[in-house]
Protein backbone atom coordinates (compact mmCIF):
# COMPACT_ATOMS: atom_id res chain seq x y z
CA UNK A 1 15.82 102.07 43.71
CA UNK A 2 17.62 101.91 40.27
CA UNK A 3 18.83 98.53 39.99
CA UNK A 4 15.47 97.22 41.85
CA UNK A 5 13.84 99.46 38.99
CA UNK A 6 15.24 97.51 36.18
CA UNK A 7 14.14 93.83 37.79
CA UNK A 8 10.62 95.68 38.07
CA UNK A 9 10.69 96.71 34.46
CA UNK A 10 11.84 93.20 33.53
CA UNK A 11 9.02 91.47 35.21
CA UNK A 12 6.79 93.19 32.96
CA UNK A 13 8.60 94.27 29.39
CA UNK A 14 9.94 91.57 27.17
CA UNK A 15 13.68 92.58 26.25
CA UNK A 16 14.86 94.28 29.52
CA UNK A 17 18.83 94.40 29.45
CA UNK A 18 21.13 95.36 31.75
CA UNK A 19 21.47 98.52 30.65
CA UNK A 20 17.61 99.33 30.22
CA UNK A 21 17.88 101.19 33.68
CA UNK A 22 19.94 103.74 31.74
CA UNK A 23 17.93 104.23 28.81
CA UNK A 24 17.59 108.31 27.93
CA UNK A 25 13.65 108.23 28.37
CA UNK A 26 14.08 107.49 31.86
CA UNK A 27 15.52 109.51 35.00
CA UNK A 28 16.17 109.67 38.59
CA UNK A 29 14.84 111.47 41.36
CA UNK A 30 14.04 111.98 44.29
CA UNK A 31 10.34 110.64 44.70
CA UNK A 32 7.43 109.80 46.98
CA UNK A 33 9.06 110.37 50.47
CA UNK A 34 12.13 111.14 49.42
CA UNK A 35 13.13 107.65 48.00
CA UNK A 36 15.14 107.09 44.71
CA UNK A 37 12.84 106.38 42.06
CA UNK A 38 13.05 105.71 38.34
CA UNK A 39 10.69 107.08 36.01
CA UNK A 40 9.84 107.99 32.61
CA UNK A 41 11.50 111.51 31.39
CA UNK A 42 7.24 112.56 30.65
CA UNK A 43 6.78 112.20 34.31
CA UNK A 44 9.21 113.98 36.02
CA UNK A 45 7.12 116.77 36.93
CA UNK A 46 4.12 114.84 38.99
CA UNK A 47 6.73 113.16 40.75
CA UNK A 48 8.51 116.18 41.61
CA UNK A 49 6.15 119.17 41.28
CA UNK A 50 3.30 117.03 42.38
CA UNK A 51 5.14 116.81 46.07
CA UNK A 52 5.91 120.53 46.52
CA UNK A 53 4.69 121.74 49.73
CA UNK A 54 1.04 123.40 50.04
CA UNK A 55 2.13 125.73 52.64
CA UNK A 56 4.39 128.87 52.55
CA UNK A 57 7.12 128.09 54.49
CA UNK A 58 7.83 124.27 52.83
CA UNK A 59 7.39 126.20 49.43
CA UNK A 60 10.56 129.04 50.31
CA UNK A 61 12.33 125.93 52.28
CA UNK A 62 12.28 123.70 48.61
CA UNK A 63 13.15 126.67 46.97
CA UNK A 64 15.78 128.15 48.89
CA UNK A 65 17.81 124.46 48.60
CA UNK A 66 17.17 124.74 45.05
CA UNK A 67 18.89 127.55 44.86
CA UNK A 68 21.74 126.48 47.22
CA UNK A 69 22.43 123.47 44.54
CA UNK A 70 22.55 125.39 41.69
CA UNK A 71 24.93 127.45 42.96
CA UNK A 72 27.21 125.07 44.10
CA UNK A 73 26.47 122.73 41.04
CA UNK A 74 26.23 124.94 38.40
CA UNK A 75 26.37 123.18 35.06
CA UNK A 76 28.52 120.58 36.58
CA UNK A 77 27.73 116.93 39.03
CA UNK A 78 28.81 116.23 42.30
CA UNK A 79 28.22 113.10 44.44
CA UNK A 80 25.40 114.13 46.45
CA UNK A 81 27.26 114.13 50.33
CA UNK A 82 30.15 116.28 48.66
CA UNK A 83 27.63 119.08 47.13
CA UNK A 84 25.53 118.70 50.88
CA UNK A 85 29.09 119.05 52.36
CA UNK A 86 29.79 121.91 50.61
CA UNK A 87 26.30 124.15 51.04
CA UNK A 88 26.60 123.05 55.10
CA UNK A 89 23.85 120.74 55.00
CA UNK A 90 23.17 116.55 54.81
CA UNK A 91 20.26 115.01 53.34
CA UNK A 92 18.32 118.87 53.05
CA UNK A 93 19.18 118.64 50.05
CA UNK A 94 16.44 116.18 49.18
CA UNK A 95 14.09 119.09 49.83
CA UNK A 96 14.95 120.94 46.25
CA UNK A 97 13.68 117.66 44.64
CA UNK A 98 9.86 119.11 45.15
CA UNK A 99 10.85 121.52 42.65
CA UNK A 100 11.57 119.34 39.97
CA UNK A 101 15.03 120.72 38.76
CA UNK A 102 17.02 118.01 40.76
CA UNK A 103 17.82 114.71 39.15
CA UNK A 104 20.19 111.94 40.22
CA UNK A 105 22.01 108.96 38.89
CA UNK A 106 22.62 106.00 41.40
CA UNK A 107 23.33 102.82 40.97
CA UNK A 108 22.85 101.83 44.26
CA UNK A 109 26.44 101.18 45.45
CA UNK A 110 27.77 104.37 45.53
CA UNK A 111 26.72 107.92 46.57
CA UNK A 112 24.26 109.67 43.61
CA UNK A 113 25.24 112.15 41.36
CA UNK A 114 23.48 115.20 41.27
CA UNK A 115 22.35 118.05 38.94
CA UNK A 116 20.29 120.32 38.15
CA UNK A 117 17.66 120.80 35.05
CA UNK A 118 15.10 123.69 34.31
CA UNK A 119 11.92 122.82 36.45
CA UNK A 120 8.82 121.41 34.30
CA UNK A 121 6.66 124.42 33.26
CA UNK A 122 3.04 122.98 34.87
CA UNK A 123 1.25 124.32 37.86
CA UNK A 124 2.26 122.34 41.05
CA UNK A 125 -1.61 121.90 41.47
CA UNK A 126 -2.30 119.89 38.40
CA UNK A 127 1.16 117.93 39.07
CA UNK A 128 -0.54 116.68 42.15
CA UNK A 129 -3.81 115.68 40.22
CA UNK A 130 -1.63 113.93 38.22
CA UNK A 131 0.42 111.91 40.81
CA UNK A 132 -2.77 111.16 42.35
CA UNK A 133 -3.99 109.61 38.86
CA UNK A 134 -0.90 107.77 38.32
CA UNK A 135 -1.06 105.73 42.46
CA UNK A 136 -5.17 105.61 41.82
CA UNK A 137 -4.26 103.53 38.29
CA UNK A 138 -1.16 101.37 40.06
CA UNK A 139 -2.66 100.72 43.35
CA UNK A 140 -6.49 101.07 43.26
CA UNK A 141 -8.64 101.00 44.71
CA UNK A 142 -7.05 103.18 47.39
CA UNK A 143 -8.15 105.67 49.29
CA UNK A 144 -6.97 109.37 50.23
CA UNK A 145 -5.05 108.47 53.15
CA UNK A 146 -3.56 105.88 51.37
CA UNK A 147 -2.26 108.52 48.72
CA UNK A 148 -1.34 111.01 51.23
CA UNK A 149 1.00 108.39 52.93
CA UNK A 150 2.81 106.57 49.85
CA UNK A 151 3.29 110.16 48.33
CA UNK A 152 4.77 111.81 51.78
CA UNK A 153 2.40 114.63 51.54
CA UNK A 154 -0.15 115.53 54.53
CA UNK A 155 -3.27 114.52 54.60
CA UNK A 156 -5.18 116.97 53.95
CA UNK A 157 -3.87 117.14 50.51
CA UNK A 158 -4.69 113.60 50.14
CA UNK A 159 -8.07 114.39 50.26
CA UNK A 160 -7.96 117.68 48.34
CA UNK A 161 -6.40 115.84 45.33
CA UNK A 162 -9.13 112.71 45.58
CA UNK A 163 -11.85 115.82 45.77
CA UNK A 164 -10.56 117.88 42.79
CA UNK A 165 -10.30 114.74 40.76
CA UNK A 166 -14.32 114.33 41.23
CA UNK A 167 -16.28 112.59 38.84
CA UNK A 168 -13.42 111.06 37.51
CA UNK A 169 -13.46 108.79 40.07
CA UNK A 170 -15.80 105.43 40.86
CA UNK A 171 -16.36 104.35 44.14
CA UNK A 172 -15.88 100.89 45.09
CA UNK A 173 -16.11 98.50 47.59
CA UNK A 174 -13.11 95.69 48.90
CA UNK A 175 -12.80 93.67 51.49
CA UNK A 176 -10.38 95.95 53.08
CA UNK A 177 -12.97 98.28 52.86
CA UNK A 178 -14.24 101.54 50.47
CA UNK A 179 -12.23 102.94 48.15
CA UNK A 180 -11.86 104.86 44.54
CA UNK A 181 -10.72 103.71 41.41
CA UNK A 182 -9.99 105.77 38.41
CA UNK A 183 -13.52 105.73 36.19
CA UNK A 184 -11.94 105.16 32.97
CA UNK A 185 -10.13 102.27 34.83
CA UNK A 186 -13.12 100.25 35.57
CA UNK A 187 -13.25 98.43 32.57
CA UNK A 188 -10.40 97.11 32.92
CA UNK A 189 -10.78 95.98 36.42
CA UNK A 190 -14.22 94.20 35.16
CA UNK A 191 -12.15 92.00 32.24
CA UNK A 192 -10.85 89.31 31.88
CA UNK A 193 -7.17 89.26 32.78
CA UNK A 194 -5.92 86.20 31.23
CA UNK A 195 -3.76 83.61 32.62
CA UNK A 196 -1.10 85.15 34.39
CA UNK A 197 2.69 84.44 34.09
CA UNK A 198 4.36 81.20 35.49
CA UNK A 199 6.39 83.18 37.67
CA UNK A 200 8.10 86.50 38.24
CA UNK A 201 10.47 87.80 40.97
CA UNK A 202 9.04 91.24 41.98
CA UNK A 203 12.51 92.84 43.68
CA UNK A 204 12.35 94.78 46.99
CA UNK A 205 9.76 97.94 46.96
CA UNK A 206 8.36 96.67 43.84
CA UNK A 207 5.01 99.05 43.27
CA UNK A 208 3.13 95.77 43.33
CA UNK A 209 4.11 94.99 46.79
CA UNK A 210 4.19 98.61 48.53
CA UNK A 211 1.11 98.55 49.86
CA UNK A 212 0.35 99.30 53.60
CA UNK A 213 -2.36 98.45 56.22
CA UNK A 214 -5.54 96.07 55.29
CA UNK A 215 -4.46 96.30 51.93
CA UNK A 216 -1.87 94.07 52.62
CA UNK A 217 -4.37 91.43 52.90
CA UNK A 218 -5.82 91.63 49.56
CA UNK A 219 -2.31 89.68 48.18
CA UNK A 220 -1.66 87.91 51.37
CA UNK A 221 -4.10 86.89 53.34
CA UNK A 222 -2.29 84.93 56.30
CA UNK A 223 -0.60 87.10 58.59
CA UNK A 224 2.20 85.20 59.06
CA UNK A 225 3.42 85.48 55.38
CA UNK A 226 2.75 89.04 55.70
CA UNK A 227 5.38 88.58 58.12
CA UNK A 228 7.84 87.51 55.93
CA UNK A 229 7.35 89.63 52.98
CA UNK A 230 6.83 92.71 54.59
CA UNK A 231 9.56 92.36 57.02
CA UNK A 232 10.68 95.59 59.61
CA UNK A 233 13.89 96.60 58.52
CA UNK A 234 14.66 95.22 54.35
CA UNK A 235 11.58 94.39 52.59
CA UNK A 236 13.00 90.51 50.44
CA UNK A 237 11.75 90.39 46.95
CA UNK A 238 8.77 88.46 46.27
CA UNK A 239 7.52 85.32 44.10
CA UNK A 240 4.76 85.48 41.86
CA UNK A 241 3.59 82.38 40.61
CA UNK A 242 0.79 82.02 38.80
CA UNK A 243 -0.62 85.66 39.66
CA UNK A 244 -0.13 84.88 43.52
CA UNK A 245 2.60 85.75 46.21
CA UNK A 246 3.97 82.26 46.97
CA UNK A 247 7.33 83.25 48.89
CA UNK A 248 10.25 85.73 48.90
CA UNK A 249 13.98 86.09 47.49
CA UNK A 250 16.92 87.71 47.56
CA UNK A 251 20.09 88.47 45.71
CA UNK A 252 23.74 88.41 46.86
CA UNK A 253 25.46 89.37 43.34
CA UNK A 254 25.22 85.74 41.38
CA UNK A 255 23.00 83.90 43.60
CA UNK A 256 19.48 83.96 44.82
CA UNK A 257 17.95 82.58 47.94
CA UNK A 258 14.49 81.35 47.30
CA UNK A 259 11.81 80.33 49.77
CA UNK A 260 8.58 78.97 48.67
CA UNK A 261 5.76 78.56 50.55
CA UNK A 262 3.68 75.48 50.98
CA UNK A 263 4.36 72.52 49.43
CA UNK A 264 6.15 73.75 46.06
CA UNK A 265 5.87 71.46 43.13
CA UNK A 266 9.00 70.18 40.97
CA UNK A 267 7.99 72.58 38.32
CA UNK A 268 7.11 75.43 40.78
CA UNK A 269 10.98 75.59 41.56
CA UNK A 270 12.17 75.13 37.98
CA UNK A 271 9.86 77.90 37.15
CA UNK A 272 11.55 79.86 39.62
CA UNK A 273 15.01 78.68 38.71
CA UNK A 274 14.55 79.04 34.89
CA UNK A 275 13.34 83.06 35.98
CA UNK A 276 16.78 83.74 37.89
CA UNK A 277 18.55 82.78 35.45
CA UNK A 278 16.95 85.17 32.91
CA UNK A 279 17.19 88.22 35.44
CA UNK A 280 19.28 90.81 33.36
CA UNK A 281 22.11 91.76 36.10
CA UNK A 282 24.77 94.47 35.37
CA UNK A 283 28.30 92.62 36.23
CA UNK A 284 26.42 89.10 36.43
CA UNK A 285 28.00 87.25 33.60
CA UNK A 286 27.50 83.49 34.27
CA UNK A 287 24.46 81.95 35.49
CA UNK A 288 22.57 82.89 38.46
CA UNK A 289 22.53 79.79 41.01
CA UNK A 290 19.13 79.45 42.92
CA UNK A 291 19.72 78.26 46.90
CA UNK A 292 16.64 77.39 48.58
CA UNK A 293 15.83 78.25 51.69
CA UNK A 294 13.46 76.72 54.23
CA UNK A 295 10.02 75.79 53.01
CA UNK A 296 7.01 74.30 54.68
């Protein structure tokens, strides 16, 4: 989501602000399964186009709502339950997002604005190649199954995206199993990473964290963590400290509730305290007080 967006961005670009979130090279859609997602104005069409239905029917159905919006928006916004209101539908209207002339603006409070842009000129085809080469860089090594479920497209287009990509992928082996990596990526899986960050709170959905299955094992391996990070209804944020999930957070406006796991050292918390307080919050003007919560 938008404001999670911008604590994502922070954890990994020096000079985040408040207002980064807003910043004209990026936009908001709706994504992978329908969620609210940031991204980079360059890659609006994979995460649009790239989703459009294979078949007929899904094709005329994104299409059709499309065309409902446009008429009802015109050149104009509308909060997104007035403009489904008003062409007899409710959240339909998500299904015109495929065809990459929807955006939104949320801030996660209220409802999102909506409008609509001219769709990216690219072939819907190539749009998936390329939203397959984006979650093969970000989350491999992953698998076509994998793909098919993060991107909320059936499986058998999973597989027909990992099988047109071809020889531009490696195959690889993990203890959750086989899986593909991007070939030009393997380089950098093979180097040295360098010593990671003291710490960095990775908010709710982070990309690092939305992972599903035996992957989830690769970053935590006891189950009862797993537990607590990847919870059934709200995901909490997490805590990485020193490159490794060591507990979870989360945010009520100026305060954060931490729990660390283990036995957390006197510097592990100030670590985690001296992180809070840089977190750049919109409406957050003093400093952000760190509770913490039950440890063993």
């Amino acid at each position: 989501m938008p404001r999670a967006a911008l604590l994502s961005i922070h954890a990994r670009v020096e000079g985040t602000a408040p207002s980064t979130w807003r910043d004209p090279s990026l936009v908001q859609l709706w994504g992978p399964r329908y969620s609210a997602y940031v991204v980079p104005v360059r890659d609006l069409a994979p995460f649009s186009l790239g989703r459009l239905p294979d078949d007929e029917k899904g094709r005329a159905r994104a299409a059709d709502m499309a065309a409902r919006l446009r008429a009802a928006l015109g050149n104009g916004r509308m909060g997104a339950d007035e403009v489904a209101t008003a062409i007899g539908v409710h959240n339909a209207i998500r299904y015109a997002a495929t065809t990459g002339s929807v955006l939104i603006r949320w801030d996660g409070a209220r409802q999102p604005l909506v409008w609509m842009v001219p769709p990216p000129s690219i072939d819907p085809a190539e749009a998936r190649l390329e939203l397959a080469r984006r979650y093969l860089h970000v989350f491999g090594p992953t698998t076509p199954a994998s793909f098919a479920d993060w991107a909320g497209v059936p499986a058998r287009a999973g597989r027909a995206a990992f099988d047109a990509l071809g020889r531009s992928l490696t195959a690889v082996r993990t203890p959750a199993g086989d899986a593909w990596i991007l070939a030009r990526d393997e380089s950098a899986f093979r180097a040295d990473s360098g010593p990671p960050a003291p710490v960095r709170l990775l908010p709710s959905g982070d990309a690092y964290t939305l992972l599903q299955g035996a992957d989830r094992t690769l970053l935590v391996p006891d189950a009862r963590r797993r537990g607590e990070l990847w919870t059934p209804r709200v995901w909490p944020g997490a805590i990485l400290l020193e490159g490794e999930i060591r507990g979870t957070w989360r945010r009520a406006h100026d305060t954060v509730t931490a729990a660390l796991w283990g036995r957390p050292s006197r510097a592990a918390r100030a670590a985690v305290e001296a992180e809070a307080a840089a977190l750049p919050l919109p409406g957050v003007d003093g400093r952000v007080a760190v509770r913490w919560g039950d440890v063993d």
